[in-house]
Protein backbone atom coordinates (compact mmCIF):
# COMPACT_ATOMS: atom_id res chain seq x y z
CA UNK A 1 -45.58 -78.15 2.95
CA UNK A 2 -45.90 -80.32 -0.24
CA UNK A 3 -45.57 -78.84 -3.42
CA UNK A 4 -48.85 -78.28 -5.58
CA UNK A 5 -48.53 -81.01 -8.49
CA UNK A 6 -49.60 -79.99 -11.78
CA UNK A 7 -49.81 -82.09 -15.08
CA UNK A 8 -50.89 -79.64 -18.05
CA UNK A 9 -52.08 -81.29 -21.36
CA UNK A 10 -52.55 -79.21 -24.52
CA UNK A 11 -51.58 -79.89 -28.28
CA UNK A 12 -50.00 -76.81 -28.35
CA UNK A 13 -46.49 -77.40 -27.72
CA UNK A 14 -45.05 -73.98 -27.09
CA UNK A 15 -48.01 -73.25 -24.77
CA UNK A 16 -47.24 -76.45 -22.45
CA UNK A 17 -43.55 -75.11 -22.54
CA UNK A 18 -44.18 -71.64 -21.83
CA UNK A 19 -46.96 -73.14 -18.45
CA UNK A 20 -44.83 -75.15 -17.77
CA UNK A 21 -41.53 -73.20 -17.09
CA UNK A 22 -43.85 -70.43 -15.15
CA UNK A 23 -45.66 -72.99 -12.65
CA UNK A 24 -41.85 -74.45 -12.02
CA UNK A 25 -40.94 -71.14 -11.21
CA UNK A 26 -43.64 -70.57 -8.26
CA UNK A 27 -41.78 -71.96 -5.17
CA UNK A 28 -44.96 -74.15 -4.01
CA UNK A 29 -45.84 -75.79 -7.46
CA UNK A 30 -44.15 -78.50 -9.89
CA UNK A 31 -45.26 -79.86 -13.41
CA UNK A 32 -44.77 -83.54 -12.88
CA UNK A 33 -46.13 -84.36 -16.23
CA UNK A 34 -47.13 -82.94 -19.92
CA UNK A 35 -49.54 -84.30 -22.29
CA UNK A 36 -50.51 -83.52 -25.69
CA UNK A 37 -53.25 -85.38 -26.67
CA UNK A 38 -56.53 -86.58 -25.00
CA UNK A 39 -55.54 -90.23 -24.46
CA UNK A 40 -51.86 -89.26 -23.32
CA UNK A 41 -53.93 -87.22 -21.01
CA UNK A 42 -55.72 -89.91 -19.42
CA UNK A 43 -52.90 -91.93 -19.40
CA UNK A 44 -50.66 -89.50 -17.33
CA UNK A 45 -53.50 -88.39 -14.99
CA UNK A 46 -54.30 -92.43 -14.05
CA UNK A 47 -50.33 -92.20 -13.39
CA UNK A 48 -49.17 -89.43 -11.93
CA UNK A 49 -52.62 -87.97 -10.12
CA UNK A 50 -52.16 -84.40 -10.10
CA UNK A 51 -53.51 -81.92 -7.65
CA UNK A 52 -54.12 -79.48 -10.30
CA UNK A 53 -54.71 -80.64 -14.29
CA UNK A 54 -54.50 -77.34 -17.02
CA UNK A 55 -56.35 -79.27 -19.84
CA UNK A 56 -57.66 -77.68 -23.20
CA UNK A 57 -61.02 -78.50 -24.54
CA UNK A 58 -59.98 -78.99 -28.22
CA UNK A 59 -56.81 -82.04 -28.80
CA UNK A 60 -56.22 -84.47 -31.09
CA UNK A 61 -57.49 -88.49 -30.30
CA UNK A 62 -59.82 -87.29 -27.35
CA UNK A 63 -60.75 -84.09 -26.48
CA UNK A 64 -60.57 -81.95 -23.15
CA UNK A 65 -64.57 -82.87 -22.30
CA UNK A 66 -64.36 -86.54 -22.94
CA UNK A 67 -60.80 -86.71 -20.68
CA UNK A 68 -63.15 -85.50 -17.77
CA UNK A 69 -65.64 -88.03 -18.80
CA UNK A 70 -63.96 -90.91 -19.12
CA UNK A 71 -61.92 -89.83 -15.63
CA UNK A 72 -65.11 -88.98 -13.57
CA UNK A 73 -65.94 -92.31 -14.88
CA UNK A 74 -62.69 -94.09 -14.03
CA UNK A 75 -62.87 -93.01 -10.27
């Protein structure tokens, strides 16, 4: 079975490094990208289309609601 693929974007630094060295932990899961700011966000979701995507509501450039928006608009 195929690993879970997360991406996790947040502007707080030592919470993306803290998620991300639990999920690579879990035997069925792997971060296979980090953002920390709305439009990296978008960016790395277009890219690297996660199965699972740990975003938080308030970042810098583009916050957490208008990431969905602009992605439920992109597909």
């Amino acid at each position: 079975m195929e690993n879970v693929k997360v991406c996790i974007a947040d502007d707080n630094r030592e919470l993306v490094m803290l998620l991300e060295d639990y999920i690579n932990s879990q035997e069925d899961m792997e971060v296979v990208g980090k953002a920390f700011n709305g439009q990296e966000c978008i960016e790395l979701v277009e890219d690297r289309q996660p199965d699972v995507l740990i975003l938080d509501i308030i970042m810098p450039h583009l916050d957490g609601l208008a990431v969905l928006e602009k992605s439920a608009s992109a597909n």
